[in-house]
Protein backbone atom coordinates (compact mmCIF):
# COMPACT_ATOMS: atom_id res chain seq x y z
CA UNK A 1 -34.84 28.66 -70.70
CA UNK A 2 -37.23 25.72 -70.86
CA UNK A 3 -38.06 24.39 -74.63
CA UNK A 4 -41.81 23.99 -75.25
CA UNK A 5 -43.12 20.75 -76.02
CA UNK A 6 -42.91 19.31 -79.29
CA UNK A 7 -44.61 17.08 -81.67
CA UNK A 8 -42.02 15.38 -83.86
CA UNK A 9 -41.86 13.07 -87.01
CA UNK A 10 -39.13 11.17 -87.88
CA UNK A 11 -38.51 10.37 -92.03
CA UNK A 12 -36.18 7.37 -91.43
CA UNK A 13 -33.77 6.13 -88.87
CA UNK A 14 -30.54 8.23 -88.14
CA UNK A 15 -31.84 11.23 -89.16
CA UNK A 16 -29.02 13.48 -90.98
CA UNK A 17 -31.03 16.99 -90.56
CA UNK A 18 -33.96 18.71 -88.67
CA UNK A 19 -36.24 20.98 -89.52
CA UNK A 20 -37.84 22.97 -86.62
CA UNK A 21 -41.39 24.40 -87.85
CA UNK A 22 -43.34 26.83 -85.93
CA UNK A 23 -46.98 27.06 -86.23
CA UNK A 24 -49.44 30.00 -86.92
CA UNK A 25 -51.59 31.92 -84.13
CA UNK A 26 -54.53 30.10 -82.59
CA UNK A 27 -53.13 26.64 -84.05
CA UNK A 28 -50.55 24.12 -82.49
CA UNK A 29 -47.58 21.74 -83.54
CA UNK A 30 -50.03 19.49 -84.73
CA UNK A 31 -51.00 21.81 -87.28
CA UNK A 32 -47.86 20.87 -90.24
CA UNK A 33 -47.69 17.11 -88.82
CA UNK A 34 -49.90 16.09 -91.67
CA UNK A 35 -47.36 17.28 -94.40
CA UNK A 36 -44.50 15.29 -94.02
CA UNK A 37 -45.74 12.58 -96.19
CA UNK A 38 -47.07 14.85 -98.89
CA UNK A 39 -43.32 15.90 -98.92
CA UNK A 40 -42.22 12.59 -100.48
CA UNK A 41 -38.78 13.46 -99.74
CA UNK A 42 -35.85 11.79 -102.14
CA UNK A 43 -35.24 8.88 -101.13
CA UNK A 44 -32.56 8.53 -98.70
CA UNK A 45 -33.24 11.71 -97.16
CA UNK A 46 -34.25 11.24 -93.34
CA UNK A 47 -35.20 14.10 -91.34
CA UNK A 48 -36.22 14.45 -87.85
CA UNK A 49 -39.29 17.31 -87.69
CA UNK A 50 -39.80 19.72 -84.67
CA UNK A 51 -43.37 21.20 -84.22
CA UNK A 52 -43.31 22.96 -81.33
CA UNK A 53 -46.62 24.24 -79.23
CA UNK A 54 -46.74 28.07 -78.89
CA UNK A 55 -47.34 29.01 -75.15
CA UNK A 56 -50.73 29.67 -74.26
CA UNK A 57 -51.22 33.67 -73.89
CA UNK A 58 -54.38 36.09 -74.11
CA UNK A 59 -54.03 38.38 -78.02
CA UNK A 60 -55.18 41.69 -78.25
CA UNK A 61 -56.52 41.45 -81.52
CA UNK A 62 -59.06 38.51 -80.26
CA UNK A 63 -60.29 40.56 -77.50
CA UNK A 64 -58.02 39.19 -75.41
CA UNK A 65 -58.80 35.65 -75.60
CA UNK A 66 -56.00 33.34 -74.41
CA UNK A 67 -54.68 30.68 -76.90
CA UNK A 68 -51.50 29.33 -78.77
CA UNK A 69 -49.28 32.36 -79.54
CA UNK A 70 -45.73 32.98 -80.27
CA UNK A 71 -46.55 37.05 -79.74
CA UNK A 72 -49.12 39.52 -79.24
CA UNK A 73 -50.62 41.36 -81.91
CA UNK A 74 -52.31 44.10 -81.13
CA UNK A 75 -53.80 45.51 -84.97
CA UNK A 76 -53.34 44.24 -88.33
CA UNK A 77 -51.19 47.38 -89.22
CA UNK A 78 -47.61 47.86 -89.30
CA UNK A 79 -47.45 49.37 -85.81
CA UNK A 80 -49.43 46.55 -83.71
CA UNK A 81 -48.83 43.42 -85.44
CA UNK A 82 -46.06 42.13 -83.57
CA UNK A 83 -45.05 42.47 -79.73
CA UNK A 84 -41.47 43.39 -79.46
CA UNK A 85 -41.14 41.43 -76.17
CA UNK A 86 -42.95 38.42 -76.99
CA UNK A 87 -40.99 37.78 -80.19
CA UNK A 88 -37.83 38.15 -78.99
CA UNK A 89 -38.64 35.64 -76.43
CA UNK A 90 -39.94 33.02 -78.90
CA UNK A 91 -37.08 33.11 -80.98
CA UNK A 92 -35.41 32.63 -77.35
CA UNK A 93 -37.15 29.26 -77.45
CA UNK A 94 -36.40 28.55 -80.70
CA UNK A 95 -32.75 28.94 -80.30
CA UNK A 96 -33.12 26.85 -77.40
CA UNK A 97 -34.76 23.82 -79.71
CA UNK A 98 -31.73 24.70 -82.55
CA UNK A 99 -29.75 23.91 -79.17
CA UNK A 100 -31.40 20.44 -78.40
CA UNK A 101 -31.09 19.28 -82.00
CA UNK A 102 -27.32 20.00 -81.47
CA UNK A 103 -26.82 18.10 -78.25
CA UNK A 104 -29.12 15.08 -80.09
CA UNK A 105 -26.27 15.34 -82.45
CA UNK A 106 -27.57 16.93 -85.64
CA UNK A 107 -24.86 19.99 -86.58
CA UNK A 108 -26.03 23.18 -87.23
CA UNK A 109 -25.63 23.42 -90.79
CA UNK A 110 -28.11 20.33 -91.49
CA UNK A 111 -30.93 22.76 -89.29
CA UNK A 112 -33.42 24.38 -91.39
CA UNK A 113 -35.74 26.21 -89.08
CA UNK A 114 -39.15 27.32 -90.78
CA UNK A 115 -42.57 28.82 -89.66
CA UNK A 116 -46.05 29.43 -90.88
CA UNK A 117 -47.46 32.68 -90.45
CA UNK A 118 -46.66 34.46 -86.44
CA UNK A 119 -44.57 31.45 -86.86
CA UNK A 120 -42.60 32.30 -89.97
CA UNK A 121 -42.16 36.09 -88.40
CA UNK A 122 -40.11 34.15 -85.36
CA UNK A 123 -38.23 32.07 -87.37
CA UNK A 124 -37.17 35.23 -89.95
CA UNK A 125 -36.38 36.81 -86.79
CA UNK A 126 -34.37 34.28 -85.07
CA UNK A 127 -32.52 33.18 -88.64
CA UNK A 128 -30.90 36.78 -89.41
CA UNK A 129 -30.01 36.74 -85.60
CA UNK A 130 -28.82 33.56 -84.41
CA UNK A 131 -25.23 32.71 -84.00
CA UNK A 132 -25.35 28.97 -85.15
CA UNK A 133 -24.83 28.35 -88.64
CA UNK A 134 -27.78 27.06 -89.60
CA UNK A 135 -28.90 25.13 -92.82
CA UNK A 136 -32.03 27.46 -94.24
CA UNK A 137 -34.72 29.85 -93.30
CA UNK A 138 -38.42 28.52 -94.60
CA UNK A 139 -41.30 31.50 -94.54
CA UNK A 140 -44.67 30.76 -95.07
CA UNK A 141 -47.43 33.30 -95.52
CA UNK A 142 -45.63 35.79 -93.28
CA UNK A 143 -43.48 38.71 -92.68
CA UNK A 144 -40.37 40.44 -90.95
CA UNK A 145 -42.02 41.04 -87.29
CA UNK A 146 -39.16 43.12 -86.50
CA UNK A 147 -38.03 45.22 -89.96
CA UNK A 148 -35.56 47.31 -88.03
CA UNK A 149 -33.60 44.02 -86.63
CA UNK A 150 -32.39 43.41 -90.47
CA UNK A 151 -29.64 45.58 -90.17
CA UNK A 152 -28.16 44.38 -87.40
CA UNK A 153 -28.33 40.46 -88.53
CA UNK A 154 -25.14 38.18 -87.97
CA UNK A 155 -26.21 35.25 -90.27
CA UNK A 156 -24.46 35.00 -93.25
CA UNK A 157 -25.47 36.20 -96.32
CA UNK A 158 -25.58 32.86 -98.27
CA UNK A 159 -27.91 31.87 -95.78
CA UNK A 160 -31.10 29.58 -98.34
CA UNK A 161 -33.93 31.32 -97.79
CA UNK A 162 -37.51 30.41 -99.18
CA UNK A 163 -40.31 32.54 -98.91
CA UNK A 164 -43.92 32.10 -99.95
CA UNK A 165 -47.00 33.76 -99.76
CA UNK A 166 -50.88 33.68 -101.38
CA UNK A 167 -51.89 36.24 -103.83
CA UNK A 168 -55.24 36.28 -101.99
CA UNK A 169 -54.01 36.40 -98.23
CA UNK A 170 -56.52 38.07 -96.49
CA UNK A 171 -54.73 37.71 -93.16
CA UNK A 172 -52.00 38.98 -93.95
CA UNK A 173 -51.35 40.61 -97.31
CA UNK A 174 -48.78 39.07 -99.81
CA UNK A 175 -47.68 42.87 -99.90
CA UNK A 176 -46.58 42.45 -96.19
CA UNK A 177 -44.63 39.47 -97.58
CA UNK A 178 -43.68 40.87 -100.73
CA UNK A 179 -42.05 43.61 -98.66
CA UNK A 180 -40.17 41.67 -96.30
CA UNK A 181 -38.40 39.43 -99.07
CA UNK A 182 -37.07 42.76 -100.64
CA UNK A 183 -35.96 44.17 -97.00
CA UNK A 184 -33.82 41.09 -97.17
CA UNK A 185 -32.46 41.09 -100.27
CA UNK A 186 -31.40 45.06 -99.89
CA UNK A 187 -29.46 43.74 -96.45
CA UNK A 188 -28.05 41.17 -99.08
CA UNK A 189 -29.32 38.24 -98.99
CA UNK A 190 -30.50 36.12 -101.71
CA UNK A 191 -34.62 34.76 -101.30
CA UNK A 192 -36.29 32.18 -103.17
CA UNK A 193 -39.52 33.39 -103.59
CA UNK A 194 -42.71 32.00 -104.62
CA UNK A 195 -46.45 33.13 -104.80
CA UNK A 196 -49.55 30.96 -105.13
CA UNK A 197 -53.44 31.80 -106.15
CA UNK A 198 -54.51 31.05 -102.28
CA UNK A 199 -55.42 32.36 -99.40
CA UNK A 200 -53.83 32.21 -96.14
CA UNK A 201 -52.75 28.49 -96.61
CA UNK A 202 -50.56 26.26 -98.05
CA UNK A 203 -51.73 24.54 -101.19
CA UNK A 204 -49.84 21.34 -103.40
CA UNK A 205 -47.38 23.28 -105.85
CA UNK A 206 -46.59 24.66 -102.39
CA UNK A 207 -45.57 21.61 -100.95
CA UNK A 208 -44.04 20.08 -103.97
CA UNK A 209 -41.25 23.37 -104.05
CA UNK A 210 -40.69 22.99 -100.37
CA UNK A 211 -39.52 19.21 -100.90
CA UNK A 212 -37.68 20.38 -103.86
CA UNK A 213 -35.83 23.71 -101.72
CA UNK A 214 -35.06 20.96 -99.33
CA UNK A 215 -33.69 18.41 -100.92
CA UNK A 216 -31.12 21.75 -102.80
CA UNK A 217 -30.11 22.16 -99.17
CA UNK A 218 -29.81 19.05 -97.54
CA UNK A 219 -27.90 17.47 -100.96
């Protein structure tokens, strides 16, 4: 399967890890490009960051119009809010960019793949399900797309995870969120999660415990 195109950002030459971060609905790799400076990552730490563009594909929930999206959603409930199908084949693509990142000669276990919103639900998805041992899960203001998919997961359980969400999401609840995080820890794994007073965003003290959770997992 062909990888999508990318936008990337590179911390420092020879980069020792990669993080792979999907974007939300509607936006495109573009969208997180700005924060890898506000990061201020300890020094020494060089990084090579993936932003990959979502295909271009019409959403129900926009009547239909066509725009960057990693799945359908057809309603805002339970029931519609993720496509089956269409997530499975994003976290397709995404294994297929934890497969570049490989062959470019970064191991598995310095890959921390992480996602924003529809992006976040892919990258839960493909975390608990890919077969590469991976460094850590990021989830941003999002949820498990596929619940039902937890309990047959092959990742392993000491797998870092960090989660965060806004208290005043109106997109998608922090419940949603909230949820999700505790679906995980019942199938045993351990979350790190935070919330913030924002919406559906990402705010400073957000930012500031990402650099933090990855600089714990890249040390």
């Amino acid at each position: 399967m062909q990888t999508p195109d990318t936008v990337e950002v590179i911390t420092g030459e020879n980069p020792e890890g990669s993080v792979i971060w999907l974007h939300g609905l509607g936006a495109d790799g573009h969208d997180f490009e700005p924060i890898v400076p506000e990061l201020k990552l300890t020094s020494g730490l060089t990084l090579r960051f993936v932003f990959p563009h979502a295909p271009v594909q019409a959403v129900t929930i926009n009547g239909g119009m066509a725009m960057r999206s990693w799945y359908d959603i057809v309603s805002f409930d339970a029931e519609g809010r993720a496509d089956r199908a269409g997530v499975l084949k994003s976290s397709a693509l995404l294994d297929g960019l934890i497969a570049r990142e490989i062959e470019r000669g970064i191991p598995a276990r310095k890959i921390v793949i992480a996602g924003f919103s529809q992006g976040g639900a892919v990258a839960i998805h493909t975390a608990l399900q890919t077969d590469q041992n991976i460094a850590g899960l990021m989830a941003l203001s999002t949820y498990m797309a596929l619940p039902e998919d937890a309990a047959t997961a092959v990742s392993r359980k000491d797998l870092p995870i960090f989660m965060a969400h806004g208290k005043f999401d109106p997109v998608l609840r922090m419940e949603w969120g909230r949820a999700s995080a505790d679906r995980l820890i019942e199938a045993g794994y351990s979350v790190d999660w935070h919330e913030y007073p924002m919406a559906h965003a990402v705010c400073p003290q957000e930012i500031a415990d990402i650099s933090r959770w990855l600089s714990k997992v890249y040390s």
